[in-house]
Every structure is written in C-alpha cells, then in structure tokens.
C-alpha atoms as a PDB file:
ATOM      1  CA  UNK A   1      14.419 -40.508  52.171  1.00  0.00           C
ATOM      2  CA  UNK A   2      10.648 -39.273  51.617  1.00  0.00           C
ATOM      3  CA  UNK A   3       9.666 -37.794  48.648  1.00  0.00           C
ATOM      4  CA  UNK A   4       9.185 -34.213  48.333  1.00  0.00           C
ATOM      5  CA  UNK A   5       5.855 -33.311  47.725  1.00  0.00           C
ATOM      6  CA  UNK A   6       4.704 -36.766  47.649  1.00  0.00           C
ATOM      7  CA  UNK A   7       1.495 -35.383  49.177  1.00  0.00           C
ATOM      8  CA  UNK A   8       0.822 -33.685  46.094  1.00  0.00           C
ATOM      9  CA  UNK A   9       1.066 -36.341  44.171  1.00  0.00           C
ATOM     10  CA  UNK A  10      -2.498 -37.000  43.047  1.00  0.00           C
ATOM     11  CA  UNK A  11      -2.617 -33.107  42.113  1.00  0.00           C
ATOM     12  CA  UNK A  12      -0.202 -33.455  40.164  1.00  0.00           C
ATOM     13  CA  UNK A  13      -0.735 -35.977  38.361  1.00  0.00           C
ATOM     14  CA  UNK A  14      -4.350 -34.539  37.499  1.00  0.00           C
ATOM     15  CA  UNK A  15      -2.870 -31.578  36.440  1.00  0.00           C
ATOM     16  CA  UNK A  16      -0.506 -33.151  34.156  1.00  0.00           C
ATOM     17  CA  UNK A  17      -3.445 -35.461  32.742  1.00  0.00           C
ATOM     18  CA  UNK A  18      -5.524 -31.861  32.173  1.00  0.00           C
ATOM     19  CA  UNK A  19      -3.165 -30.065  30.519  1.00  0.00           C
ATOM     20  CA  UNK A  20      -2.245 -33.370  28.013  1.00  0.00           C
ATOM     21  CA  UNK A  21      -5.895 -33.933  27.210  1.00  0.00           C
ATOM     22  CA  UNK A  22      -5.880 -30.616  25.833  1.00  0.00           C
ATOM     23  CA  UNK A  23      -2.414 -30.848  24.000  1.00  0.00           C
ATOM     24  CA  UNK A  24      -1.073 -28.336  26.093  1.00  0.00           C
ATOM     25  CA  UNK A  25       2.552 -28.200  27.650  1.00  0.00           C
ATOM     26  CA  UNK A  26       3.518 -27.036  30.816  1.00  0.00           C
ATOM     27  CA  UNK A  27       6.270 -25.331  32.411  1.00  0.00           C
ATOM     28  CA  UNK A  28       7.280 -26.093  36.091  1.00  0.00           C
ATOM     29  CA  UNK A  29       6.396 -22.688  37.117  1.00  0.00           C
ATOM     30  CA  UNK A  30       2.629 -23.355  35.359  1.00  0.00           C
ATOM     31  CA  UNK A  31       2.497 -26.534  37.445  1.00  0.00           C
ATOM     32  CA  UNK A  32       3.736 -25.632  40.634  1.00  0.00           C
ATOM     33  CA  UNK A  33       1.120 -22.503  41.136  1.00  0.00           C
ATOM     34  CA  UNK A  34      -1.737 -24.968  39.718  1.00  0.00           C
ATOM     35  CA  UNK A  35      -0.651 -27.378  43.027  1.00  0.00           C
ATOM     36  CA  UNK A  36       0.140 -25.251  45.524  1.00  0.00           C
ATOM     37  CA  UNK A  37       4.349 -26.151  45.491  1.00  0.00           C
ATOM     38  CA  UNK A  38       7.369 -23.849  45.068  1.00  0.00           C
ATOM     39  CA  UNK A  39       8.305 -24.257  41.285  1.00  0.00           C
ATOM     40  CA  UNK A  40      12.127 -24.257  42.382  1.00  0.00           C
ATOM     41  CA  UNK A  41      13.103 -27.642  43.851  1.00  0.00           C
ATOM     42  CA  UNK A  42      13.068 -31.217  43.475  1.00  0.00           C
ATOM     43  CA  UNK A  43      10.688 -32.327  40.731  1.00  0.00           C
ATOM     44  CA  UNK A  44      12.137 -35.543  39.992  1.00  0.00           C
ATOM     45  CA  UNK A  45      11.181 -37.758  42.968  1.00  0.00           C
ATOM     46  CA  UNK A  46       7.830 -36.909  42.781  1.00  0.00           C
ATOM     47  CA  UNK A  47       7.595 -37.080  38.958  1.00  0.00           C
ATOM     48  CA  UNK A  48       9.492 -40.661  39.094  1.00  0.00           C
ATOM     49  CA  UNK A  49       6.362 -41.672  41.337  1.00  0.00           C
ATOM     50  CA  UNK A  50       4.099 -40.596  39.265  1.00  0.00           C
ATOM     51  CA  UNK A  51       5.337 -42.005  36.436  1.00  0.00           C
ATOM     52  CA  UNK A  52       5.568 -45.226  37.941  1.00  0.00           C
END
C-alpha cells in the first residue's frame, strides 16, 4: 500500500526541522498549508517514514 503523501516527504520533514529549531509546535492544520496537503487525512504513514 503506498504511502500517502510520501512525495511530500522531504517537505515535511523540513518543515518539522524549522519549526523545532525555533521551539515552536505545530498543529496539523499549520503543517499541512506549509506543504501543500489537506490537513484531514492520514498523517501517520508518512510521519512513520519520516521518523524512520
């Protein structure tokens, strides 16, 4: 099964590494308008990759 947004990834991880360097949290809404994605689906594939 291919993971959604997987062609996002490397935007999303950036984004993730921007907001952290600056101590700031982020909400899946924030994220998903930074990338380009719908903020209402499935997150956890992608983030799961990421994290790996």
């Amino acid at each position: 099964m291919p993971v959604p947004f997987a062609d996002r990834k490397d935007a999303i991880r950036a984004e993730l590494i921007r907001r952290a360097t600056r101590g700031l949290m982020i909400t899946y809404a924030e994220l998903s308008r930074a990338v380009g994605i719908p903020d209402m689906g499935y997150w956890k594939p992608v983030l799961d990759e990421i994290s790996r």
